[in-house]
PDB file of N, CA and C in Angstrom:
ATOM      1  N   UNK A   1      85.053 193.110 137.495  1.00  0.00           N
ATOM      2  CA  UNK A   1      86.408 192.775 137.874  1.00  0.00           C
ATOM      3  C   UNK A   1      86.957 191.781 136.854  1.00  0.00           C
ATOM      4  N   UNK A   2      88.377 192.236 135.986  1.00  0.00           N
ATOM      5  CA  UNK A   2      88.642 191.507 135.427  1.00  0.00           C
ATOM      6  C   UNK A   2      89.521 190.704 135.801  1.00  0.00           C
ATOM      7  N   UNK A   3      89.586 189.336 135.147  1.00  0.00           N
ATOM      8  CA  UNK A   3      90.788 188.160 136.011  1.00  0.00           C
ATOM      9  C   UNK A   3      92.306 188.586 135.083  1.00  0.00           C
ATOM     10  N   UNK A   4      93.371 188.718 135.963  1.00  0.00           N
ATOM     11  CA  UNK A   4      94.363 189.257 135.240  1.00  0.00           C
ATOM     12  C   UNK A   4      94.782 188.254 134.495  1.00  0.00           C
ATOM     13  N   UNK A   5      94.944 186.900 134.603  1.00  0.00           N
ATOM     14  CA  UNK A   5      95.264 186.356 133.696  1.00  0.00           C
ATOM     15  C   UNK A   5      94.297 185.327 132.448  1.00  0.00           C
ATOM     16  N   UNK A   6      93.546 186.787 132.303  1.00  0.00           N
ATOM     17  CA  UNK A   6      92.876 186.429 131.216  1.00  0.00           C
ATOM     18  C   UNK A   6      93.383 187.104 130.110  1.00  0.00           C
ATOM     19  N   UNK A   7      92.363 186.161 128.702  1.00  0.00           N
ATOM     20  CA  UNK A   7      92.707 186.982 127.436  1.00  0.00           C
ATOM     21  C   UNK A   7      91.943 188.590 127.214  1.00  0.00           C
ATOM     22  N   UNK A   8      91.119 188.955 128.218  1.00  0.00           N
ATOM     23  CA  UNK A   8      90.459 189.782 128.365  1.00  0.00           C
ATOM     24  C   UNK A   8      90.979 191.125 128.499  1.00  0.00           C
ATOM     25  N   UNK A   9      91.896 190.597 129.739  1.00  0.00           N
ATOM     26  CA  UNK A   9      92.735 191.705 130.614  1.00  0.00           C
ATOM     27  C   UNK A   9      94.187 191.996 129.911  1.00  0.00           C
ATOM     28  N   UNK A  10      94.481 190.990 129.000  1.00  0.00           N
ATOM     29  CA  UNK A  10      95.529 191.108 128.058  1.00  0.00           C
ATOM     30  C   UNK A  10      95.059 192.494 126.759  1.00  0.00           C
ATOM     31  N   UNK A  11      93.377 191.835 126.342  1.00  0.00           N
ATOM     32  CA  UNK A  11      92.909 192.833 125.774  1.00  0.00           C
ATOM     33  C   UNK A  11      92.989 194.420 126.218  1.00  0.00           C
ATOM     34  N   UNK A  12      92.103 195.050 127.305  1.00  0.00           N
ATOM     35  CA  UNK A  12      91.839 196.056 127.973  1.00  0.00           C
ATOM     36  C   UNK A  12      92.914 196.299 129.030  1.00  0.00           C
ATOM     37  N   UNK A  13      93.939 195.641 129.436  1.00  0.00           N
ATOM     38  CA  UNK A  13      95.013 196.279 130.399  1.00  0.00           C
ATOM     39  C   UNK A  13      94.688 196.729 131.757  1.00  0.00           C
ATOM     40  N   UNK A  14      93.010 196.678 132.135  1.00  0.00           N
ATOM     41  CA  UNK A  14      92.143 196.913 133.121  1.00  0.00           C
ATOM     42  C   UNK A  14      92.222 195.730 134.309  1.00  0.00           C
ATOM     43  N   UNK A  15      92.045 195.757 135.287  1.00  0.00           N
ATOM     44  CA  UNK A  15      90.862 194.873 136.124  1.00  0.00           C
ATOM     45  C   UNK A  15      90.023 195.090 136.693  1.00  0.00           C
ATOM     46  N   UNK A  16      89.653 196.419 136.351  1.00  0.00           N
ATOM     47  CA  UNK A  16      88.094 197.148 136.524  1.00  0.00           C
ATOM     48  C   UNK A  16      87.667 197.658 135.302  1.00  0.00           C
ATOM     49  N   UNK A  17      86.377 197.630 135.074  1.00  0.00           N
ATOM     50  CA  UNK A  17      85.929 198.104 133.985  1.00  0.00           C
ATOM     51  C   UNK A  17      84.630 198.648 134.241  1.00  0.00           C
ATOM     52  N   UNK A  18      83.998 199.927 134.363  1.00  0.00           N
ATOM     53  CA  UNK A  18      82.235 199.528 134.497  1.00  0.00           C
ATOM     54  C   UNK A  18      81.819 199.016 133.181  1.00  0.00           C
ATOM     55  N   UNK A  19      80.466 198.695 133.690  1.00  0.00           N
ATOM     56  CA  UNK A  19      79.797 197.902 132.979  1.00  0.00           C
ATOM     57  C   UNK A  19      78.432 198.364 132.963  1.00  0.00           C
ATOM     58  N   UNK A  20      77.089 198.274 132.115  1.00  0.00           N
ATOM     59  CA  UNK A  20      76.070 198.363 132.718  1.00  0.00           C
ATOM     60  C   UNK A  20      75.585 196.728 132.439  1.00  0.00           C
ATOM     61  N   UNK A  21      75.516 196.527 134.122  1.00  0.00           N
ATOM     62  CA  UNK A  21      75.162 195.296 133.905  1.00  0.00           C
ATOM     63  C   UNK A  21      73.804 195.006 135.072  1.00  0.00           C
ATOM     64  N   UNK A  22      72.650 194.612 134.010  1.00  0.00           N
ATOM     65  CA  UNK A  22      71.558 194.835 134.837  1.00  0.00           C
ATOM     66  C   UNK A  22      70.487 193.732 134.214  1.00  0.00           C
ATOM     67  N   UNK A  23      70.681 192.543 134.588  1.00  0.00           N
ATOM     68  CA  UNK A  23      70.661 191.509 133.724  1.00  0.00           C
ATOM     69  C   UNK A  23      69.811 190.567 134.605  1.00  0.00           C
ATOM     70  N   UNK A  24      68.550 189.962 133.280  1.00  0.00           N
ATOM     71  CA  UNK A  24      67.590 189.100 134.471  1.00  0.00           C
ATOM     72  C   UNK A  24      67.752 187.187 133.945  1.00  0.00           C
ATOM     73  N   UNK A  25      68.656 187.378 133.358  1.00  0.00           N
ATOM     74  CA  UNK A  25      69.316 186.012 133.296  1.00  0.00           C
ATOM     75  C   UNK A  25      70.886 185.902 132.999  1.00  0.00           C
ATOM     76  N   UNK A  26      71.684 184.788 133.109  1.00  0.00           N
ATOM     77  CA  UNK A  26      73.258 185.237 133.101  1.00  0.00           C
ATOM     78  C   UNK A  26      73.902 183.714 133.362  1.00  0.00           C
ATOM     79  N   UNK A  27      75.199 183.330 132.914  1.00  0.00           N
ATOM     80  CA  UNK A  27      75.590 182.245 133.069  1.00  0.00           C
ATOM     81  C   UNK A  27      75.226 181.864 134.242  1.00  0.00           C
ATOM     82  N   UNK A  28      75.186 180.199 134.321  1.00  0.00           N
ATOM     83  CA  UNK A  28      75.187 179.345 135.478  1.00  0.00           C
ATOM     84  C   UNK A  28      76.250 178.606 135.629  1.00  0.00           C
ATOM     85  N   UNK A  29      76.262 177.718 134.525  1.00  0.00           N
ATOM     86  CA  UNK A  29      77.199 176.695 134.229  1.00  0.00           C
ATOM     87  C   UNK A  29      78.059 176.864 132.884  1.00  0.00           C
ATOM     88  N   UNK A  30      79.517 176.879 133.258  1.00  0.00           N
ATOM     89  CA  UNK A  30      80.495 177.013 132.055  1.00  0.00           C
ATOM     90  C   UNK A  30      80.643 175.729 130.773  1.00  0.00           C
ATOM     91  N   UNK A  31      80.520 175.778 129.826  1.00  0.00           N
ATOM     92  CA  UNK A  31      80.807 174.935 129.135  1.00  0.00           C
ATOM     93  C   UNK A  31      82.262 174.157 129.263  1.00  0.00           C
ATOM     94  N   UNK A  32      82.300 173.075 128.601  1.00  0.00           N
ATOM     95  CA  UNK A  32      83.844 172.736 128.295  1.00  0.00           C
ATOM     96  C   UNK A  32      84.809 173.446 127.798  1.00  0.00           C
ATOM     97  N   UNK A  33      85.737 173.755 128.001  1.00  0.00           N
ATOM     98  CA  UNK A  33      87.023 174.466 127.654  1.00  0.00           C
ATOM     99  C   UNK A  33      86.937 176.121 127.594  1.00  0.00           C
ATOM    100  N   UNK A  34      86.116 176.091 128.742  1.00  0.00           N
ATOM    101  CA  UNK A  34      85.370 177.843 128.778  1.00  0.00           C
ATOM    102  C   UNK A  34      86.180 178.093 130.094  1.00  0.00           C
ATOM    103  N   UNK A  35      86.214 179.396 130.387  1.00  0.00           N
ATOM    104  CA  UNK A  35      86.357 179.657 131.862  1.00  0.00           C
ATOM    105  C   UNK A  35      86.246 181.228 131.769  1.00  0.00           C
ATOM    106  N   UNK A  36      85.829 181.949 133.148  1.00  0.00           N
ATOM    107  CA  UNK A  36      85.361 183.229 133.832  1.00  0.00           C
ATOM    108  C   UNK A  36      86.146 183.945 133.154  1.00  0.00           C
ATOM    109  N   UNK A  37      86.721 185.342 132.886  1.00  0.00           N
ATOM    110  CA  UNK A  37      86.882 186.096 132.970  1.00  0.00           C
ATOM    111  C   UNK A  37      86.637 187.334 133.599  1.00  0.00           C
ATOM    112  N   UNK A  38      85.379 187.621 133.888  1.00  0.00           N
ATOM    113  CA  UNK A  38      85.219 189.079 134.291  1.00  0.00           C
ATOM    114  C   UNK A  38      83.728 188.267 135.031  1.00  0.00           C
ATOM    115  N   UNK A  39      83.591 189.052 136.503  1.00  0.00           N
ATOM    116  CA  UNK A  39      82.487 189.092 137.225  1.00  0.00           C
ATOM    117  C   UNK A  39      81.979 190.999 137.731  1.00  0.00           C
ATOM    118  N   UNK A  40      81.016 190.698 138.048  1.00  0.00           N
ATOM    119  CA  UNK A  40      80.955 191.913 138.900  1.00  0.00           C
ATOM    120  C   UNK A  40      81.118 191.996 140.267  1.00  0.00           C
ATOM    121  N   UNK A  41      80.995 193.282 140.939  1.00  0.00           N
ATOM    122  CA  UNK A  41      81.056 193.040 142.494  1.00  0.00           C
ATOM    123  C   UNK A  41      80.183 192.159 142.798  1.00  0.00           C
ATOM    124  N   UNK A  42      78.662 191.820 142.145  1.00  0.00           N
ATOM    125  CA  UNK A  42      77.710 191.140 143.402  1.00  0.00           C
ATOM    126  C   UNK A  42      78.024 189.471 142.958  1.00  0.00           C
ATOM    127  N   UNK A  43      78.934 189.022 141.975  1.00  0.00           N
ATOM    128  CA  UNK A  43      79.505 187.768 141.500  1.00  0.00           C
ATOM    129  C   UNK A  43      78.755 187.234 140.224  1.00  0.00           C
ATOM    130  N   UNK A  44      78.229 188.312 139.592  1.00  0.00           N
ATOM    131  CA  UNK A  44      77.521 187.476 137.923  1.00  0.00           C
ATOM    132  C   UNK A  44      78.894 187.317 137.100  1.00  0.00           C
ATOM    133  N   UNK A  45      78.824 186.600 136.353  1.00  0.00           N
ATOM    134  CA  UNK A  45      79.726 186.294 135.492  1.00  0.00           C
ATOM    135  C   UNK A  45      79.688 186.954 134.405  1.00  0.00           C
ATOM    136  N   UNK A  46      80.387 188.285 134.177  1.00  0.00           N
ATOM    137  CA  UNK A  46      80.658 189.539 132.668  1.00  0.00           C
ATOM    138  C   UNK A  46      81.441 189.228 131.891  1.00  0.00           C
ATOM    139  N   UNK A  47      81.817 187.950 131.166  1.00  0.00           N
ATOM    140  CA  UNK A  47      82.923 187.489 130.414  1.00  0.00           C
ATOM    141  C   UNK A  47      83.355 185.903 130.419  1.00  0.00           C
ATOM    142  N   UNK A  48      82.984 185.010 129.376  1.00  0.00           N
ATOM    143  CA  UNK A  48      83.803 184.268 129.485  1.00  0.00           C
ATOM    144  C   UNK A  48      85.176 183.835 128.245  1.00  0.00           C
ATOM    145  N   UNK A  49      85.658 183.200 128.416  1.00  0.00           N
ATOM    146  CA  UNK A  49      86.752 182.966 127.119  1.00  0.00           C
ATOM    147  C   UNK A  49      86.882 181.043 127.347  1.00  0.00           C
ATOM    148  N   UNK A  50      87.580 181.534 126.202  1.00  0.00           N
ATOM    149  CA  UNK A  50      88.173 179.971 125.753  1.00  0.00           C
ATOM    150  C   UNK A  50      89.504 179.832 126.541  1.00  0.00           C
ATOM    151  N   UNK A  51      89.440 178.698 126.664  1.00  0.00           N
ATOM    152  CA  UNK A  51      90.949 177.963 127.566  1.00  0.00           C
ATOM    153  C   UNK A  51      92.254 177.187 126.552  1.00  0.00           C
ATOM    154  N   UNK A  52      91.673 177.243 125.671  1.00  0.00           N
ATOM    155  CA  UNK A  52      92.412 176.974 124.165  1.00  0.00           C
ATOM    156  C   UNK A  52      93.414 178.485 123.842  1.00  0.00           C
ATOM    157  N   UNK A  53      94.665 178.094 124.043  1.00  0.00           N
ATOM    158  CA  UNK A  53      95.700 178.854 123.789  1.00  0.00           C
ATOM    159  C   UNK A  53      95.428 179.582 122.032  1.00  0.00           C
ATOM    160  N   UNK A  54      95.322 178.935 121.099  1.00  0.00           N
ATOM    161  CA  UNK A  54      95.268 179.273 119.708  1.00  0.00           C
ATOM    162  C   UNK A  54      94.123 179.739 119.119  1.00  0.00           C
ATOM    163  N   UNK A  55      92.719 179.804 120.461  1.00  0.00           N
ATOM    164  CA  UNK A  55      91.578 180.226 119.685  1.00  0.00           C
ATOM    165  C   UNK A  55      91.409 181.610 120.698  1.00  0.00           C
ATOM    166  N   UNK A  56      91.008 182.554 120.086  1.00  0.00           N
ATOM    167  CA  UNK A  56      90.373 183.750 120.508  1.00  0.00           C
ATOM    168  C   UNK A  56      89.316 183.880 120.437  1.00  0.00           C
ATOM    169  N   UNK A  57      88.158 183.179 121.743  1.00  0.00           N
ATOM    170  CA  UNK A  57      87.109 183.368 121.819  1.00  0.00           C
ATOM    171  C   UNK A  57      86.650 184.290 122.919  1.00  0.00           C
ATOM    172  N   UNK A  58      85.311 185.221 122.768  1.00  0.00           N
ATOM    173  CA  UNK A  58      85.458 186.180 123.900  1.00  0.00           C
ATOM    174  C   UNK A  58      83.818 186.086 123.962  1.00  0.00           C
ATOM    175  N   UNK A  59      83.385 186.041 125.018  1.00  0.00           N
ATOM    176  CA  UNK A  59      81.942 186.145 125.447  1.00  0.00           C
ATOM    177  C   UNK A  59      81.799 186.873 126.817  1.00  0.00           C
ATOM    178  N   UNK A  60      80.962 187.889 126.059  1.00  0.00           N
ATOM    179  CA  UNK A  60      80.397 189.360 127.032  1.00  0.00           C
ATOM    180  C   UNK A  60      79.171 189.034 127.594  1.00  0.00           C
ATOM    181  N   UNK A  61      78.349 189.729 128.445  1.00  0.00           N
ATOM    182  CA  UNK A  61      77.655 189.558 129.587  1.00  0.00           C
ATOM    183  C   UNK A  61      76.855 190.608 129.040  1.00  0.00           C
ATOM    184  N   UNK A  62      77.652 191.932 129.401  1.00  0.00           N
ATOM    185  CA  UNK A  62      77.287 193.126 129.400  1.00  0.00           C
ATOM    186  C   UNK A  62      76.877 194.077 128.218  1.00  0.00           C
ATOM    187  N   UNK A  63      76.444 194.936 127.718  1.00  0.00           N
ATOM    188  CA  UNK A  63      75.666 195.397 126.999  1.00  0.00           C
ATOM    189  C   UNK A  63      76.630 196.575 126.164  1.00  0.00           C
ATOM    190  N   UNK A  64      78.023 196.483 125.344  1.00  0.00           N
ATOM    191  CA  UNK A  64      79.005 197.517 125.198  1.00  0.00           C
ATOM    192  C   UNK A  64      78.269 198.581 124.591  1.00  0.00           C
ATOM    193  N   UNK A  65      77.242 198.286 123.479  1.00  0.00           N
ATOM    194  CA  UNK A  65      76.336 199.377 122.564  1.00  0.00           C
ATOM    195  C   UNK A  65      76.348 200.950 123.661  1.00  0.00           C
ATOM    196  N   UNK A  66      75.639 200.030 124.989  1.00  0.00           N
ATOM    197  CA  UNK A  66      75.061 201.547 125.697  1.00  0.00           C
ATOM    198  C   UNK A  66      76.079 201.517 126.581  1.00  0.00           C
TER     199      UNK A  66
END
């Protein structure tokens, strides 16, 4: 599930996306000037970004290759 007002969902135009996400470790705690973007249904965190208007940072969860 993507958060609509992310840079994410600006990207992909989605707020669903599958994913294969099958993962035996995964964020806990967000860094400074980070925040969620994309979770799944059971609540892992698939995305985070930067909160900084001028930087385009994007951090995936999920595995896009496969």
């Amino acid at each position: 599930e993507v958060i609509k007002e992310s840079k994410l969902f600006k990207t992909l135009g989605q707020e669903r996306v599958w994913v294969n996400s099958g993962h035996h470790q995964g964020v806990g705690k967000l860094g400074k000037m980070l925040r969620v973007s994309a979770k799944s249904e059971g609540g892992v965190i698939e995305a985070i970004e930067s909160t900084e208007k001028r930087w385009f940072l994007l951090g995936v969860q999920w595995h896009p290759e496969a």
